[in-house]
N, C-alpha and C. Protein backbone atom coordinates (compact mmCIF):
# COMPACT_ATOMS: atom_id res chain seq x y z
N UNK A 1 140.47 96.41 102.38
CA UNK A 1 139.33 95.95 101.60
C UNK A 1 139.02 96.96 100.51
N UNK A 2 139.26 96.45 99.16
CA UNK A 2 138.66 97.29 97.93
C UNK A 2 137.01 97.54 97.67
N UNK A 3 136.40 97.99 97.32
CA UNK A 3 134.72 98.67 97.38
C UNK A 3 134.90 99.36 96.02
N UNK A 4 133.84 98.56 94.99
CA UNK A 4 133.91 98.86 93.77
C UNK A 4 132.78 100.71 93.72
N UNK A 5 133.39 101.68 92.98
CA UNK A 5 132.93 102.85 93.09
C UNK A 5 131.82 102.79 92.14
N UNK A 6 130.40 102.66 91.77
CA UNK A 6 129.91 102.96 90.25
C UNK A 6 129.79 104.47 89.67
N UNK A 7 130.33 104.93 88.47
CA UNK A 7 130.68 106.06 88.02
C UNK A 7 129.11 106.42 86.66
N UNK A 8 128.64 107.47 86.56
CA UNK A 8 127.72 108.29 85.87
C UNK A 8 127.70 106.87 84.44
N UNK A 9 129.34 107.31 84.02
CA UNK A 9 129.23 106.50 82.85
C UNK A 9 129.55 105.11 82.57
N UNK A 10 129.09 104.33 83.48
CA UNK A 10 128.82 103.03 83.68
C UNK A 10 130.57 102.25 84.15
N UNK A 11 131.15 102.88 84.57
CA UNK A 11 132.54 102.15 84.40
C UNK A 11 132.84 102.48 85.99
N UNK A 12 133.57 101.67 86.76
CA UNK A 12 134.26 101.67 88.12
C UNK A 12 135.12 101.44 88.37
N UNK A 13 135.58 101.70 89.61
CA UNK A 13 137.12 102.41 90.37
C UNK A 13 137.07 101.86 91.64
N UNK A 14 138.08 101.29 92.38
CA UNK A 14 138.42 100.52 93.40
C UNK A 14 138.36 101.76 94.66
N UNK A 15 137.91 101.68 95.87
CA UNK A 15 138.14 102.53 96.80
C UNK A 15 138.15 101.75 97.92
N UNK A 16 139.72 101.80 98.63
CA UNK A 16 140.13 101.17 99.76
C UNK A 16 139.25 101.48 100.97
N UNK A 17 139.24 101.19 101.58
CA UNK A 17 138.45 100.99 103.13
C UNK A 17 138.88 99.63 104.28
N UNK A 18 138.38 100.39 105.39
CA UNK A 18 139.66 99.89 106.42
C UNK A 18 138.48 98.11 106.77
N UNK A 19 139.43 97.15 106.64
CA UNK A 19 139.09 95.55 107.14
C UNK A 19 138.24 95.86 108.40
N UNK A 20 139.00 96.61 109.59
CA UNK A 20 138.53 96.59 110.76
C UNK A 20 137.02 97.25 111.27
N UNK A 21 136.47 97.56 109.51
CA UNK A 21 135.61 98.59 110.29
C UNK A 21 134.83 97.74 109.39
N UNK A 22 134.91 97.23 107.79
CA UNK A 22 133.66 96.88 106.97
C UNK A 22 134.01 95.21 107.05
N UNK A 23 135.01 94.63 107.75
CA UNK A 23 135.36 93.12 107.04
C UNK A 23 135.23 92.55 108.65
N UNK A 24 134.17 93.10 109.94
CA UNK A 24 134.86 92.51 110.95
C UNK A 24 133.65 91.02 111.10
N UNK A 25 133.59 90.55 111.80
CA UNK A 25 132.62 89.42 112.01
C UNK A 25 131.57 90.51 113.17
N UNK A 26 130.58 90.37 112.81
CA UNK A 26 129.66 90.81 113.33
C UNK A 26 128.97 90.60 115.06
N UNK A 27 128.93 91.63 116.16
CA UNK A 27 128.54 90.98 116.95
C UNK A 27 127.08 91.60 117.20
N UNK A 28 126.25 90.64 117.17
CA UNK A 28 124.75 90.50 117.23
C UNK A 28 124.19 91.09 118.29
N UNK A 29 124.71 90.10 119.46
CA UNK A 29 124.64 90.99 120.49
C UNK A 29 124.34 92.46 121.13
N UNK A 30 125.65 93.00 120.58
CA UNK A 30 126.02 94.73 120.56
C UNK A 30 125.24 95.32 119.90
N UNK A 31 124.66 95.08 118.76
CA UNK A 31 123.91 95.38 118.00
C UNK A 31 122.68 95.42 118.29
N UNK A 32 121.91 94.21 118.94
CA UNK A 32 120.92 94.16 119.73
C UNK A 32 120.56 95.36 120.79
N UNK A 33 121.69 95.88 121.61
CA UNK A 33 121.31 96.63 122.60
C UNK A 33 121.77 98.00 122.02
N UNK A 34 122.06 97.90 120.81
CA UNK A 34 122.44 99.80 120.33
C UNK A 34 121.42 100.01 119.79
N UNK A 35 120.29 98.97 119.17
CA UNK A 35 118.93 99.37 118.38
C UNK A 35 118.15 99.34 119.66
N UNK A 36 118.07 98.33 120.14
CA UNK A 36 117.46 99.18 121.25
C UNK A 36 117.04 100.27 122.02
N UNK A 37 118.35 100.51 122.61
CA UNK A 37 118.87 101.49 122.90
C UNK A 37 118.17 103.05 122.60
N UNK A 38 118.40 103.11 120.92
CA UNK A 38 118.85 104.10 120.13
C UNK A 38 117.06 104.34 119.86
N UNK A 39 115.90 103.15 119.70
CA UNK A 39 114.84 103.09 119.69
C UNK A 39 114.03 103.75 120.56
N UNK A 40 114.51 103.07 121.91
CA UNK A 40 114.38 103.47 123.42
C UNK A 40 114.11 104.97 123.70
N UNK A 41 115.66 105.20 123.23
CA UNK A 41 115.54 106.86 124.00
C UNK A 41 114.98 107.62 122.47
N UNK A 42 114.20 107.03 121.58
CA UNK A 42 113.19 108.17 121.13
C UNK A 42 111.71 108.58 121.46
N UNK A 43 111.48 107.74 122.71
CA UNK A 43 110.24 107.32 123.33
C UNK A 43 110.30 108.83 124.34
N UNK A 44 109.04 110.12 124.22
CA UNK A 44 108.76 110.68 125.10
C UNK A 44 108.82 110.46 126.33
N UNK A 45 107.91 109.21 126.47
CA UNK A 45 107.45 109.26 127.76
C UNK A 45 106.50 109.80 128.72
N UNK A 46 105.43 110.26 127.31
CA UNK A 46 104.74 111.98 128.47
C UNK A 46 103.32 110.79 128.39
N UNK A 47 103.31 109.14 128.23
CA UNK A 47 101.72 108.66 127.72
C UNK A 47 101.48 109.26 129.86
N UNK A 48 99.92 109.05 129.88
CA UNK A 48 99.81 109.11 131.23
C UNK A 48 98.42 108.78 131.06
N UNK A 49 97.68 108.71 132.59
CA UNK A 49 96.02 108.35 132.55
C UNK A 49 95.54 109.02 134.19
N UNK A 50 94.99 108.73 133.98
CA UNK A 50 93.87 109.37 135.75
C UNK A 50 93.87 107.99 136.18
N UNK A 51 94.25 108.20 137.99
CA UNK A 51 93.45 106.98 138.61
C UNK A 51 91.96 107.50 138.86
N UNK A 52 92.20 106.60 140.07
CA UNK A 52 90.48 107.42 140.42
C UNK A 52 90.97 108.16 141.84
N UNK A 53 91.93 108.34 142.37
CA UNK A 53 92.35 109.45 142.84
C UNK A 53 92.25 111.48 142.35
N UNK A 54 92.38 111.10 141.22
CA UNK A 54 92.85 112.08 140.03
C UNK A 54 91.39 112.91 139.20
N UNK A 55 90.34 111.87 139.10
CA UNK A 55 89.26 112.28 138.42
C UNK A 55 88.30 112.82 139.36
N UNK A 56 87.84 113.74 138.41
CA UNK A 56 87.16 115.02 139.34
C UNK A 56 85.67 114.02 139.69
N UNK A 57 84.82 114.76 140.73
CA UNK A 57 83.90 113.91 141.15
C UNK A 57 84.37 112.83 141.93
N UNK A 58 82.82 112.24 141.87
CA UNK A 58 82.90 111.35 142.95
C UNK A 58 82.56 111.36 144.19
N UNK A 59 83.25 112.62 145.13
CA UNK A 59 83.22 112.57 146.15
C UNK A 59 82.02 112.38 147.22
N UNK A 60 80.70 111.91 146.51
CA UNK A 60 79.82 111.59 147.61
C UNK A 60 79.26 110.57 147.25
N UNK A 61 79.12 109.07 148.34
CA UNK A 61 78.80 107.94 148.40
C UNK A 61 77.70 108.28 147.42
N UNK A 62 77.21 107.25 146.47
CA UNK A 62 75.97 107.62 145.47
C UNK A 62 74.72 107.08 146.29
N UNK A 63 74.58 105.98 146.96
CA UNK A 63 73.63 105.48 148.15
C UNK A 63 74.06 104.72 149.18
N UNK A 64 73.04 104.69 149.98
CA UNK A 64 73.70 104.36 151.24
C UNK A 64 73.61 103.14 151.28
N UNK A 65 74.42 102.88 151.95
CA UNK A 65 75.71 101.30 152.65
C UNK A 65 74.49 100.09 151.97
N UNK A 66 73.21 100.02 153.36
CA UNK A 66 72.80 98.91 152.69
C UNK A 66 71.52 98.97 152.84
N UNK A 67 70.39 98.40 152.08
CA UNK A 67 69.09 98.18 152.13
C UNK A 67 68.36 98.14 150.81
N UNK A 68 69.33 98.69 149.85
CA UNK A 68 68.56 98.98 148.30
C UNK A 68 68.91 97.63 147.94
N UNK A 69 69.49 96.15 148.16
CA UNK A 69 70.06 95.13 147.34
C UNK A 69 70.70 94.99 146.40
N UNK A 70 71.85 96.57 145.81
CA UNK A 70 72.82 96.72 145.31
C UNK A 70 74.15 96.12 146.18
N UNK A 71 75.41 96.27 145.18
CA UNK A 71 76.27 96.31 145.75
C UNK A 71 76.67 97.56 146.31
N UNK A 72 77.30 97.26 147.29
CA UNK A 72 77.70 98.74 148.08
C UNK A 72 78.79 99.57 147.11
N UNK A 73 78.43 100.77 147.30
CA UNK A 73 79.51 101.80 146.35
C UNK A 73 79.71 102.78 147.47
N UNK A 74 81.08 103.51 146.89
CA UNK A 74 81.59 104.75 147.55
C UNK A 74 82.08 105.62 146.72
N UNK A 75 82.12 105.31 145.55
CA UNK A 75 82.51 106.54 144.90
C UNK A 75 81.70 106.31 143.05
N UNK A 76 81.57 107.22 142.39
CA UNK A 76 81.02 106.94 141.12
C UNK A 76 82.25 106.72 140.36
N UNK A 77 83.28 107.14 140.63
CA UNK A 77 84.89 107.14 140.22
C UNK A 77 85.73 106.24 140.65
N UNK A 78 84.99 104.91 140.92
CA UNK A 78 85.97 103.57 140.93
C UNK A 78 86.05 102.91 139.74
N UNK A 79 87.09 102.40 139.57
CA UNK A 79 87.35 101.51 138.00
C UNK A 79 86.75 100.76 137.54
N UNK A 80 85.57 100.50 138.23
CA UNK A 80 84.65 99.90 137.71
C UNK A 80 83.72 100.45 136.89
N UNK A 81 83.29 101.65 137.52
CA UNK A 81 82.57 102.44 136.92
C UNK A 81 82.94 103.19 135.76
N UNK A 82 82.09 103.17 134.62
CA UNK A 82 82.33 104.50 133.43
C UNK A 82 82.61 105.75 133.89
N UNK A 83 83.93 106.10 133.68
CA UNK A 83 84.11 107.46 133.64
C UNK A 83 85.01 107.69 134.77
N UNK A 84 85.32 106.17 135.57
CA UNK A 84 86.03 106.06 136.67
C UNK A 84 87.70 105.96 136.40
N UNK A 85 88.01 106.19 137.16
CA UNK A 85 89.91 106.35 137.46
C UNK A 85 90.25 104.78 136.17
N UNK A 86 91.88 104.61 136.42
CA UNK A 86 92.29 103.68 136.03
C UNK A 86 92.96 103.20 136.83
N UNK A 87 93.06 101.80 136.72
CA UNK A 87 93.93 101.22 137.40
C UNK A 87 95.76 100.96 137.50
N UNK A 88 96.30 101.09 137.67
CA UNK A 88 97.80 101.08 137.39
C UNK A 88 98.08 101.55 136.21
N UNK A 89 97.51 102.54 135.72
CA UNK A 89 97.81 103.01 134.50
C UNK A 89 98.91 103.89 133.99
N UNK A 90 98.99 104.07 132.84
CA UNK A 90 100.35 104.61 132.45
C UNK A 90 100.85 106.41 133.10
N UNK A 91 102.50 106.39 133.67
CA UNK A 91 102.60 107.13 133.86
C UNK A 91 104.09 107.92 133.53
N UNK A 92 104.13 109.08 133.23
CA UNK A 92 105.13 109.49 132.62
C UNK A 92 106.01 108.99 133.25
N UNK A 93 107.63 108.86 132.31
CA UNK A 93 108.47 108.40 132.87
C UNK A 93 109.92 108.26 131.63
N UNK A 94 110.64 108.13 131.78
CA UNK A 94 111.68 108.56 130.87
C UNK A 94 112.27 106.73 130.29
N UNK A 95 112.66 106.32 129.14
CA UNK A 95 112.43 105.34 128.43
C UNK A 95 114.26 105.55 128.62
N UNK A 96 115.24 106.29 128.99
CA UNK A 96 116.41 106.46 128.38
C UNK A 96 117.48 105.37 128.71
N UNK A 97 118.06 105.00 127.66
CA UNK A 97 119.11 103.69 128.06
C UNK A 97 120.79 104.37 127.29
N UNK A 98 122.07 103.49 127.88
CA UNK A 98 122.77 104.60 127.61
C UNK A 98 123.99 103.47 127.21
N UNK A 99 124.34 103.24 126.25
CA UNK A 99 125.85 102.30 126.00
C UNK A 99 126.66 102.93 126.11
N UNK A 100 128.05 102.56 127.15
CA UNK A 100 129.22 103.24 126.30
C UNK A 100 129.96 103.09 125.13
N UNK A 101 130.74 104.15 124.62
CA UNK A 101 131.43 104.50 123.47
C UNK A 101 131.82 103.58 122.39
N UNK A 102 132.84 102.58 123.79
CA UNK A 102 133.33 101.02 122.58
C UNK A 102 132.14 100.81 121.74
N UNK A 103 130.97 100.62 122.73
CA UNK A 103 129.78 99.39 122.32
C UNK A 103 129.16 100.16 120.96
N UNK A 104 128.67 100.98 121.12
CA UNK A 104 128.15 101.96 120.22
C UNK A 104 129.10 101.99 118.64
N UNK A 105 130.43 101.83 118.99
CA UNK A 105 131.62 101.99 117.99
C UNK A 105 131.24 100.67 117.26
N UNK A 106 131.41 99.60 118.34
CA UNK A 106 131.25 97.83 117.81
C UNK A 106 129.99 97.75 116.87
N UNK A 107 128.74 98.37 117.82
CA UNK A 107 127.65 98.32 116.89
C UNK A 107 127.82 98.91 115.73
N UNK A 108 128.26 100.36 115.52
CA UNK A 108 127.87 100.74 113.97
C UNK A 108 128.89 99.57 112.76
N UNK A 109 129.97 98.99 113.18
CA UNK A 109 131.00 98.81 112.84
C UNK A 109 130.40 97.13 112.44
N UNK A 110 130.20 96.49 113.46
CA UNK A 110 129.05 95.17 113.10
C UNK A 110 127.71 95.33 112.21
N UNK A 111 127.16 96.33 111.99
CA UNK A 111 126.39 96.73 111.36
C UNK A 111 126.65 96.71 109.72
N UNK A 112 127.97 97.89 109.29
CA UNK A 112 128.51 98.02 108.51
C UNK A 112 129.18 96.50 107.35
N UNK A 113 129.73 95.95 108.17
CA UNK A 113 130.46 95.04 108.46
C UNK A 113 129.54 93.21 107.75
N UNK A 114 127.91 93.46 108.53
CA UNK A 114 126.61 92.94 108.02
C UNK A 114 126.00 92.88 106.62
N UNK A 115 125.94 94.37 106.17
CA UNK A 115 125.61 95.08 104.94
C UNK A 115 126.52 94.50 104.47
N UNK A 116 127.94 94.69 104.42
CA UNK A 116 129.00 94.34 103.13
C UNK A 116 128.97 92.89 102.92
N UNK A 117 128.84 92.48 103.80
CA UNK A 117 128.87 90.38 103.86
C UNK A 117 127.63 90.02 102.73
N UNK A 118 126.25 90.97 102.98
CA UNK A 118 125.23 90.56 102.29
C UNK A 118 125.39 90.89 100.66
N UNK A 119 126.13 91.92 100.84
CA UNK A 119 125.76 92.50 99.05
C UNK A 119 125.11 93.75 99.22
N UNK A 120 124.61 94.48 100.88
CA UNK A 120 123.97 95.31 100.60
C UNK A 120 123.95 96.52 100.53
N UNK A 121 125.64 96.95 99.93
CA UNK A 121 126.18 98.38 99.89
C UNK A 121 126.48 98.53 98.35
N UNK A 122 126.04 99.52 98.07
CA UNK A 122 126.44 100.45 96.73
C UNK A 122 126.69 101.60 97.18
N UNK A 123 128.08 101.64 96.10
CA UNK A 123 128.75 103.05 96.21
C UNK A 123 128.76 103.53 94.92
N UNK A 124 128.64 104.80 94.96
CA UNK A 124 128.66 105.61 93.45
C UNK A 124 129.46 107.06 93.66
N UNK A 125 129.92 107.08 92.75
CA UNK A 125 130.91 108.56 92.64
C UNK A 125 130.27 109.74 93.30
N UNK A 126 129.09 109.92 93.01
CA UNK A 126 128.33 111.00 93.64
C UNK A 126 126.17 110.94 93.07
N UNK A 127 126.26 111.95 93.91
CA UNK A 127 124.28 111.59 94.07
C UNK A 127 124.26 113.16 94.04
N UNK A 128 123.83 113.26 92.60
CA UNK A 128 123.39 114.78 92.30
C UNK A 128 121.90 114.91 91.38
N UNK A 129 121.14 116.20 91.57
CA UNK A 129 120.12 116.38 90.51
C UNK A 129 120.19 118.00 90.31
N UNK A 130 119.55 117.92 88.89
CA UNK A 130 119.81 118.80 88.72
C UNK A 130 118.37 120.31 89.16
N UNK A 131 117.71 119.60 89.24
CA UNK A 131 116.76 120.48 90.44
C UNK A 131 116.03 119.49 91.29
N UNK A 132 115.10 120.02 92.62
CA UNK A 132 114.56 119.49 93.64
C UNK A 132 112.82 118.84 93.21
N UNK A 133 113.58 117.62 92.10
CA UNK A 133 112.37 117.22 91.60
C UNK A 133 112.03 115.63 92.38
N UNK A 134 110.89 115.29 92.57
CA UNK A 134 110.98 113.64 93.01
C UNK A 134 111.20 112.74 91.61
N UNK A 135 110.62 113.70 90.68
CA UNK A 135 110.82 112.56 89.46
C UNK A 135 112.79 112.32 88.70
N UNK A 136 113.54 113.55 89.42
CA UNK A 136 114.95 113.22 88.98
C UNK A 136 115.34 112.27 89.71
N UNK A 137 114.57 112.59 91.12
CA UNK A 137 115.38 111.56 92.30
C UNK A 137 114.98 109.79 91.86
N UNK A 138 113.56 109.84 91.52
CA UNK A 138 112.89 108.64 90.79
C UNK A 138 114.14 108.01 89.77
N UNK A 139 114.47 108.97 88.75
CA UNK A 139 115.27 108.41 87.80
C UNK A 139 116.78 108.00 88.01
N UNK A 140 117.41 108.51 89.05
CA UNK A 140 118.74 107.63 89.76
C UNK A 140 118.27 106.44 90.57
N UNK A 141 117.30 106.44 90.92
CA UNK A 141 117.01 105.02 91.64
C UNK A 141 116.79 103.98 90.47
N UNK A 142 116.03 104.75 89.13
CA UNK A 142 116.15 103.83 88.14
C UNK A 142 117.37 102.93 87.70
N UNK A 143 118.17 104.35 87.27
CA UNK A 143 119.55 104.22 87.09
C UNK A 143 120.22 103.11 87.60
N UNK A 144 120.25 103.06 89.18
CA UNK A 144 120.63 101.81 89.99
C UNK A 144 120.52 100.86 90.60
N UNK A 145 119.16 100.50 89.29
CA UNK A 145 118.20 99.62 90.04
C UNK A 145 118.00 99.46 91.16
N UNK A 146 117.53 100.78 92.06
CA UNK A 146 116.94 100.66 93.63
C UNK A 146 115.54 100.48 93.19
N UNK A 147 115.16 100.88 92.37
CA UNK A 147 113.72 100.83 92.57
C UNK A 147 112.83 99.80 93.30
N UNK A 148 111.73 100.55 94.08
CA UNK A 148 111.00 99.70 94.79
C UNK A 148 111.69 98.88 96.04
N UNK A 149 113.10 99.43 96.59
CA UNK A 149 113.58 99.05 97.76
C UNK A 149 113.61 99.77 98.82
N UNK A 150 114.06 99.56 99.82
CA UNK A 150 114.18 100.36 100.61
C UNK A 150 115.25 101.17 100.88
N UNK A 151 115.54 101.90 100.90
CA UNK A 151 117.29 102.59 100.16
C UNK A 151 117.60 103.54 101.31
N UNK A 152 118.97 103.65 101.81
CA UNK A 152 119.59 104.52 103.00
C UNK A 152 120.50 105.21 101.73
N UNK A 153 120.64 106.31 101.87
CA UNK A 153 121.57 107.35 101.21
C UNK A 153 122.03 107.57 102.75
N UNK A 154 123.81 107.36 102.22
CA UNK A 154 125.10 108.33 103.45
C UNK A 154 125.79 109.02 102.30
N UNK A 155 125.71 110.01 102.69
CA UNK A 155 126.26 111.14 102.04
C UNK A 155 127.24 111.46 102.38
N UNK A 156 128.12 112.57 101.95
CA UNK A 156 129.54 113.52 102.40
C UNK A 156 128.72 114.89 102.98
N UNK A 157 127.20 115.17 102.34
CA UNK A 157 126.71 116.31 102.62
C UNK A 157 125.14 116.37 102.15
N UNK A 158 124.58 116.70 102.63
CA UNK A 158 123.03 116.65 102.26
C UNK A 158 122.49 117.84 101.30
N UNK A 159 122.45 118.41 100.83
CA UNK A 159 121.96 119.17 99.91
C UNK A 159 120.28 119.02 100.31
N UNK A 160 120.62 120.60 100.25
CA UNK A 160 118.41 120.99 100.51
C UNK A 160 118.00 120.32 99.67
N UNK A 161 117.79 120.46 98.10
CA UNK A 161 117.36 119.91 97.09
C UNK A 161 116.94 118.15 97.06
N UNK A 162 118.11 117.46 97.41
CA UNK A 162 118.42 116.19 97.81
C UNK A 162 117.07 116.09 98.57
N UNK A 163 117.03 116.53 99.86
CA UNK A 163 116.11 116.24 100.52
C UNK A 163 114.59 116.60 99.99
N UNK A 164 114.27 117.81 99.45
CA UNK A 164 113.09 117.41 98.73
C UNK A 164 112.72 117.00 97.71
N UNK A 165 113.37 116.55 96.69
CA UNK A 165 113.29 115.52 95.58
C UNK A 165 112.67 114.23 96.56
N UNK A 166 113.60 113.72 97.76
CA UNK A 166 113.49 112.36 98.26
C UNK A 166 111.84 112.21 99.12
N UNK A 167 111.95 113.07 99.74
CA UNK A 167 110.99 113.20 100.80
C UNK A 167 109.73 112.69 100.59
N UNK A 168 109.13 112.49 99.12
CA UNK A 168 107.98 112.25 98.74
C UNK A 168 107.89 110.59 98.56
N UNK A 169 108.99 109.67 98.22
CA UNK A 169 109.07 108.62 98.54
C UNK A 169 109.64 107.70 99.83
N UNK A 170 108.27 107.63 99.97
CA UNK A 170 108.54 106.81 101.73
C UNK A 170 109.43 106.12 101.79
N UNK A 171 110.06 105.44 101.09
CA UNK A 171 111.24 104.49 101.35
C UNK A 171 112.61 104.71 101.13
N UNK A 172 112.70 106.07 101.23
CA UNK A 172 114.01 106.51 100.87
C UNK A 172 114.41 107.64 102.20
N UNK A 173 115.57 107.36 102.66
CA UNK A 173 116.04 107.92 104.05
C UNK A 173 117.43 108.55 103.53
N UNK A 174 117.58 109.80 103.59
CA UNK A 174 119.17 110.75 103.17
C UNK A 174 119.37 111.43 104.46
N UNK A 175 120.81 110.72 104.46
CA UNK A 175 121.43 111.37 105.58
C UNK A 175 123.36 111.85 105.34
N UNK A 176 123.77 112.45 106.29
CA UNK A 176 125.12 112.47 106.55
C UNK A 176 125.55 111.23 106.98
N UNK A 177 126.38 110.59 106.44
CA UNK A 177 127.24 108.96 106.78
C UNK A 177 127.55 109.60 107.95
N UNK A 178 128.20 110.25 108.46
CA UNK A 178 128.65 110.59 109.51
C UNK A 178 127.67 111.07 110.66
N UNK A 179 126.53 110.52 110.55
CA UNK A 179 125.03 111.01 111.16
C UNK A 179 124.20 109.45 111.85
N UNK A 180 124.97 108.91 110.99
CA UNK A 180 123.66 107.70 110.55
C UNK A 180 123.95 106.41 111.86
N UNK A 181 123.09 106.56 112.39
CA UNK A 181 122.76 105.26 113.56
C UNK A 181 123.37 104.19 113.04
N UNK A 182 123.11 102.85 114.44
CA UNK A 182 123.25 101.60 114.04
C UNK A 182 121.86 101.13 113.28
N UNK A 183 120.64 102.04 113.49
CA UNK A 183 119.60 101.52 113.38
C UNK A 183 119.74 102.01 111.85
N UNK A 184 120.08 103.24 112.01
CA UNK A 184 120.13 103.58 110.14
C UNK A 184 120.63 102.92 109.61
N UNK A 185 121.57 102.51 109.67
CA UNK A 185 122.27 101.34 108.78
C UNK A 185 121.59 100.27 108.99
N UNK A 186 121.05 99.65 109.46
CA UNK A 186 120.20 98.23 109.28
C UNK A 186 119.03 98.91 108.72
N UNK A 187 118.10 99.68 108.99
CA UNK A 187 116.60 99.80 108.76
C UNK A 187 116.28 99.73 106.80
N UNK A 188 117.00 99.17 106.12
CA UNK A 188 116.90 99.39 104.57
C UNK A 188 117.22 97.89 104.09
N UNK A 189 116.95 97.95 102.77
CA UNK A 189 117.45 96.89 102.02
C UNK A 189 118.71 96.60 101.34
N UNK A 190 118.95 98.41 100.76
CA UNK A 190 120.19 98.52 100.58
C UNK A 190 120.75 99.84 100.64
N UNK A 191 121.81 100.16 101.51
CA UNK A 191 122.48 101.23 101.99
C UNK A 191 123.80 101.48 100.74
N UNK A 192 123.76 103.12 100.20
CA UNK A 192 123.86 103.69 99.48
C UNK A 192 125.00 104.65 99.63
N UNK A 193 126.32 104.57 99.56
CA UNK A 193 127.43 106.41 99.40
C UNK A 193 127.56 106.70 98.35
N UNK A 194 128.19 108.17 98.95
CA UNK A 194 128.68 108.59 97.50
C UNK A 194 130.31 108.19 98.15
N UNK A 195 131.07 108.76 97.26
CA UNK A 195 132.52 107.98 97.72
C UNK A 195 132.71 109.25 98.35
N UNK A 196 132.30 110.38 98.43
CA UNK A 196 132.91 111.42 99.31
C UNK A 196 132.59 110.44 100.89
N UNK A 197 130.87 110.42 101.11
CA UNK A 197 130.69 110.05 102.15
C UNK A 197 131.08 108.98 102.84
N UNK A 198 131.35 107.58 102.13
CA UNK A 198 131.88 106.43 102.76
C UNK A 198 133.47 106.98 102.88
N UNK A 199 134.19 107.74 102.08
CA UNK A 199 135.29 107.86 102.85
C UNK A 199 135.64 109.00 104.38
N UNK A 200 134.06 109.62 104.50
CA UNK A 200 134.16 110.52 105.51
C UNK A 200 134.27 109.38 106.47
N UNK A 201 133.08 108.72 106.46
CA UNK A 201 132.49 107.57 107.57
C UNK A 201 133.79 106.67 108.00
N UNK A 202 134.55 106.27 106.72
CA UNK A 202 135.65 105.03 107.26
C UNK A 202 136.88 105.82 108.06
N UNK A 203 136.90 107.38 107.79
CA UNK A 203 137.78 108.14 108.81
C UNK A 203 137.32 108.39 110.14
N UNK A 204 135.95 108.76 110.44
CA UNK A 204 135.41 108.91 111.09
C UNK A 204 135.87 107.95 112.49
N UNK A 205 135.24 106.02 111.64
CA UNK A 205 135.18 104.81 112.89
C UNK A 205 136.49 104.31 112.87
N UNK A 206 137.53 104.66 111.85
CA UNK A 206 138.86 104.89 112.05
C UNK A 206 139.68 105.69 113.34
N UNK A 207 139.60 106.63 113.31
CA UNK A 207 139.77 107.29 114.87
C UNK A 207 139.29 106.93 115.72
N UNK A 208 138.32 106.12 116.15
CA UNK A 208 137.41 106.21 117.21
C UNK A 208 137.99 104.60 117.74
């Protein structure tokens, strides 16, 4: 599969890339449980709450059993009460889910594979500025008409600079291609190399 390169001075260059990794039919599925997944295990896990085991107080009946024409109580720290325990409430616990290798491979690869079917990969010779400004980074998005999308940069290499030029616009995510989730690759409108990086990436799910 050829992948048109766009070059500084408006003119482009063919760059091969492997069928099996950007031309495959997509499985939804796999994909389903690698975002998941990949979502999943960024979840702490530390939420937690008090029952009424747990909360201090309480420990003496507030009145006795019966004669006042209340309901009977035994503790000021039942869930009923303000300030009382909770009921089945949240407790730490680990969120972690785990695919093997193939699946994980299938997903980024169905992912990839998604993007190219839609239209939603641009490649360009390279992604440089010449200092760590947001307004240079502003003006290549001009350049390639990203503006106002949601844009994944895969790189060959991240450059400090890169990253704080970008950082100030929320909708822009720079990474190593060779870094980048199944979720990274879906979470944008349109996913972005330089040709160093898409040819790291197609060696990369090439071996694998």
């Amino acid at each position: 599969m050829k992948l048109a390169v766009q070059k500084f001075d408006g003119t482009t260059e063919d760059i091969l890339v492997e069928d099996s990794i950007f031309g495959i039919i997509p499985n939804e599925a796999v994909v389903h449980q690698a975002v998941t997944a990949e979502l999943s295990n960024q979840r702490q896990g530390t939420h937690s709450a008090k029952s009424r085991g747990m909360v201090r107080g309480g420990g003496r009946k507030p009145w006795r059993q019966k004669g006042r024409g209340v309901a009977r109580a035994g503790t000021i720290r039942s869930p009923l009460w303000p300030g009382g325990g909770v009921v089945f409430g949240p407790e730490p616990h680990l969120y972690k889910k785990q695919l093997n290798k193939k699946m994980k491979l299938l997903a980024r690869k169905s992912a990839l594979s998604d993007k190219i079917a839609r239209g939603a990969v641009v490649v360009v010779e390279e992604v440089k500025i010449e200092a760590p400004r947001t307004a240079d980074f502003a003006g290549l998005l001009k350049q390639w008409n990203l503006e106002g999308k949601i844009v994944t940069f895969l790189l060959a290499a991240v450059e400090p600079k890169l990253i704080l030029a970008s950082r100030n616009i929320p909708s822009i995510l720079v990474l190593k291609s060779t870094d980048a989730s199944t979720y990274d690759i879906l979470d944008n409108d349109v996913l972005v190399f330089d040709k160093a990086g898409l040819a790291l990436l197609n060696e990369q799910l090439k071996k694998n």
